[in-house]
N, C-alpha and C. Protein backbone atom coordinates (compact mmCIF):
# COMPACT_ATOMS: atom_id res chain seq x y z
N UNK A 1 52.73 143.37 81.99
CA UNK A 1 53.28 144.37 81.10
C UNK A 1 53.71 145.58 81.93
N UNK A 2 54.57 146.13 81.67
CA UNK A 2 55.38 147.72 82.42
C UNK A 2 55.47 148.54 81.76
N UNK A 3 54.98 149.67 82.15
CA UNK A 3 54.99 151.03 81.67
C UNK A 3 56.53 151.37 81.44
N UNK A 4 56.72 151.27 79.84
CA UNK A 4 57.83 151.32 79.36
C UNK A 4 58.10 152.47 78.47
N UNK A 5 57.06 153.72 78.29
CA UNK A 5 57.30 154.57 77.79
C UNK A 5 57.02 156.06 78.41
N UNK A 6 57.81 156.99 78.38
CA UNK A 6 57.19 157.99 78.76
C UNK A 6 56.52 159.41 77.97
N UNK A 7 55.70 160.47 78.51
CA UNK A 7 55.58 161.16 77.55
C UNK A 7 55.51 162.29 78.71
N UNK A 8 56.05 163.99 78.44
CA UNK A 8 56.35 165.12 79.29
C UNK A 8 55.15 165.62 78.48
N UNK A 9 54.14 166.39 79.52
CA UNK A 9 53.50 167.70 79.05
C UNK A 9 54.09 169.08 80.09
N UNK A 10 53.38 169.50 79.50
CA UNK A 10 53.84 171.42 80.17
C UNK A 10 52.92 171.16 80.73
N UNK A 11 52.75 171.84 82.02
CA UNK A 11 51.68 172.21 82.88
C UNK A 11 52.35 172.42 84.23
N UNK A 12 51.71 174.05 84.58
CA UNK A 12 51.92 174.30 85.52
C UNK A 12 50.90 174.90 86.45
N UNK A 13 51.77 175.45 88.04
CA UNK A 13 50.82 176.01 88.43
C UNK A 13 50.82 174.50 90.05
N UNK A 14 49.87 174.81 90.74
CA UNK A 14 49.26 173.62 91.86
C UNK A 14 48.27 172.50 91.47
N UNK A 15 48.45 171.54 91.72
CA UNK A 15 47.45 170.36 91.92
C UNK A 15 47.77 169.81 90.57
N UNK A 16 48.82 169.46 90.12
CA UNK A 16 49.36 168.93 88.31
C UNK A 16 47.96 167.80 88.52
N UNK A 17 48.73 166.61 89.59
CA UNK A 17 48.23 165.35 89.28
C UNK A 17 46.50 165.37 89.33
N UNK A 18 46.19 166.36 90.44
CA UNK A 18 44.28 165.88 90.08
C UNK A 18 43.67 166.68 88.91
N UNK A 19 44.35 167.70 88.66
CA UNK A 19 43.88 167.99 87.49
C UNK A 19 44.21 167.46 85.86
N UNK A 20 45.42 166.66 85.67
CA UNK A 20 45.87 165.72 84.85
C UNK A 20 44.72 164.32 85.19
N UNK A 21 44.65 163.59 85.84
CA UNK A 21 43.75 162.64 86.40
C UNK A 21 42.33 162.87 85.93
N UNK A 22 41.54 164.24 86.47
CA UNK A 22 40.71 164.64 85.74
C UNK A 22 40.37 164.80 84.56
N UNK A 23 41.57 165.33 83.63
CA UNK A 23 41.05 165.45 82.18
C UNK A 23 41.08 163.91 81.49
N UNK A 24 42.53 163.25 82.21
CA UNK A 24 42.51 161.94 81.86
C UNK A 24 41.21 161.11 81.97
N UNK A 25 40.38 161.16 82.93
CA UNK A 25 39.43 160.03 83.47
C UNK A 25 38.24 160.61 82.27
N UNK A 26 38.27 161.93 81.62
CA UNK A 26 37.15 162.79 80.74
C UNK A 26 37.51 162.01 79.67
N UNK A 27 38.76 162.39 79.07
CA UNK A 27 39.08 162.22 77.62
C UNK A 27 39.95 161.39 77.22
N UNK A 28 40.32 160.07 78.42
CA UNK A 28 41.03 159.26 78.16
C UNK A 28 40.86 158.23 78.82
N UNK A 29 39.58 157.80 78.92
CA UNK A 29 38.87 156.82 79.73
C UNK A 29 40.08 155.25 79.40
N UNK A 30 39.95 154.73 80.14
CA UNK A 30 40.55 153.07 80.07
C UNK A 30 41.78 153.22 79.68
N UNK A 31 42.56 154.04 79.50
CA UNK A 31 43.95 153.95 78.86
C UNK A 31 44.90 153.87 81.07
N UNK A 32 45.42 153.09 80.38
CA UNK A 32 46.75 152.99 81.54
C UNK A 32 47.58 153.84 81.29
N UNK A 33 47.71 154.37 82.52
CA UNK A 33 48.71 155.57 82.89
C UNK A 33 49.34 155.55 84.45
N UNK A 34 50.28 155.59 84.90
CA UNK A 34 51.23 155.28 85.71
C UNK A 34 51.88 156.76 86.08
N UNK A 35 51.02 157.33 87.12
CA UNK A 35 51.56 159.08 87.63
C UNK A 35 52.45 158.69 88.76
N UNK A 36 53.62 159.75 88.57
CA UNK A 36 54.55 159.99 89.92
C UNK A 36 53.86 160.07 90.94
N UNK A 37 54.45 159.96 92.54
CA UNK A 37 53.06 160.25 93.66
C UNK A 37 53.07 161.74 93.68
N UNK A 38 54.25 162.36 93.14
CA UNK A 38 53.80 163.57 93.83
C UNK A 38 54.54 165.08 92.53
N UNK A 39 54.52 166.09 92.17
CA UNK A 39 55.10 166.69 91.33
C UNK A 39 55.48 167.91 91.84
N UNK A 40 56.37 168.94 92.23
CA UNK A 40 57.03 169.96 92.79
C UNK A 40 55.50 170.81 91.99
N UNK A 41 55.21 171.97 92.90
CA UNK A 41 54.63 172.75 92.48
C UNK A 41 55.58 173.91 91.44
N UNK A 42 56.71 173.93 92.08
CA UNK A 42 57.59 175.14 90.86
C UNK A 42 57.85 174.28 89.64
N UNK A 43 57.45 172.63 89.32
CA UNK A 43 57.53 172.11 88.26
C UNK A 43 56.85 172.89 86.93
N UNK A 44 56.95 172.75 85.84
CA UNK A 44 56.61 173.08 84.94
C UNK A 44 56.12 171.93 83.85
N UNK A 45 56.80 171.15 84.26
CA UNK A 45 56.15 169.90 83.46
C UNK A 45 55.85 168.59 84.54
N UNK A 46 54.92 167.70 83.17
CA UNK A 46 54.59 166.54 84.52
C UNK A 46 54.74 164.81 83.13
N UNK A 47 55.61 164.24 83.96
CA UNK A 47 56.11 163.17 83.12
C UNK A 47 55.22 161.80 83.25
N UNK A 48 54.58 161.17 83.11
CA UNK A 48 54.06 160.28 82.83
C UNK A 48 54.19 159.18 82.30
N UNK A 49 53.78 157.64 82.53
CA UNK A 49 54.31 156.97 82.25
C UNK A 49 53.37 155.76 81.22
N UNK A 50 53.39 155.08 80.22
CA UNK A 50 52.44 154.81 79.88
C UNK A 50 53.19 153.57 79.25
N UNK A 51 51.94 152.44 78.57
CA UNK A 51 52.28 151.02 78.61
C UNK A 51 52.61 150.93 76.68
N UNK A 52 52.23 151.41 76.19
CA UNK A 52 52.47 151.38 74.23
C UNK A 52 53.32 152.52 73.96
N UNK A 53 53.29 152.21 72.81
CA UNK A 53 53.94 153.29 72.05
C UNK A 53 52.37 153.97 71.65
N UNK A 54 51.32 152.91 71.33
CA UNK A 54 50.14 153.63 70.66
C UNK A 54 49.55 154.61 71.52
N UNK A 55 49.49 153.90 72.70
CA UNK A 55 48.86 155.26 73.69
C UNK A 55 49.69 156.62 73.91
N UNK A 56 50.97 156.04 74.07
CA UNK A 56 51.98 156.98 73.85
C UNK A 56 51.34 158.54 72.42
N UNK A 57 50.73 157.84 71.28
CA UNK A 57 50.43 158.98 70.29
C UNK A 57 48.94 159.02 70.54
N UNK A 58 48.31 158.17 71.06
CA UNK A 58 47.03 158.83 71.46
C UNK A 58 46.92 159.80 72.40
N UNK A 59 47.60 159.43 73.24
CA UNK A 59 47.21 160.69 74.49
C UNK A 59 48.47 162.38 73.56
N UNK A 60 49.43 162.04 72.82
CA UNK A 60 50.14 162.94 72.54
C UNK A 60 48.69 163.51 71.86
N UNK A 61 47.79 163.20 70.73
CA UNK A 61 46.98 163.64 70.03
C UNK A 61 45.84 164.42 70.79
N UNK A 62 45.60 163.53 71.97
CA UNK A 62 44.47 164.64 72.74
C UNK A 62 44.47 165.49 73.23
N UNK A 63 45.95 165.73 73.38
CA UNK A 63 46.18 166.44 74.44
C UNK A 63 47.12 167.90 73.48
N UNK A 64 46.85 167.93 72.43
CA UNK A 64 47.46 168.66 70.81
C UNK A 64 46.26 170.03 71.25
N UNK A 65 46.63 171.46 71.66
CA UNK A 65 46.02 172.32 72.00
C UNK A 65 45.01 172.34 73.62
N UNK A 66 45.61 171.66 74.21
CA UNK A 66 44.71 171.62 75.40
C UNK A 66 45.69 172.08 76.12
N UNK A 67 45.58 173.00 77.22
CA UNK A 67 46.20 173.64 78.54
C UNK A 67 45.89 173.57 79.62
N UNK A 68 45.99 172.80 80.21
CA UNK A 68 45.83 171.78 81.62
C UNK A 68 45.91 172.72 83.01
């Protein structure tokens, strides 16, 4: 199966991916997720890549008031 969907959050600032990784591995245990290797620090957002549409609205739902 291939990560056929994507989903953008806001987040900025240094270190997107270990601190995305981190909250992921907290509050989104076992879900497949597929990170770029690397994200511009003047980025503002970080795109992600994921295998459902369902995870696609799960992780949209967890992530509903959280600031990374």
């Amino acid at each position: 199966m291939t990560f056929r969907y994507t989903f953008t959050l806001p987040i900025s600032g240094a270190n997107k991916l270990p601190r995305f990784k981190d909250w992921a591995g907290e509050h989104a245990p076992g879900m497949d997720i597929n990170l770029p290797l690397q994200v511009p620090a003047k980025s503002e957002t970080l795109t992600i890549r994921l295998k459902s549409i369902e995870d696609r609205q799960t992780l949209a739902s967890k992530l509903a008031g959280v600031s990374l």
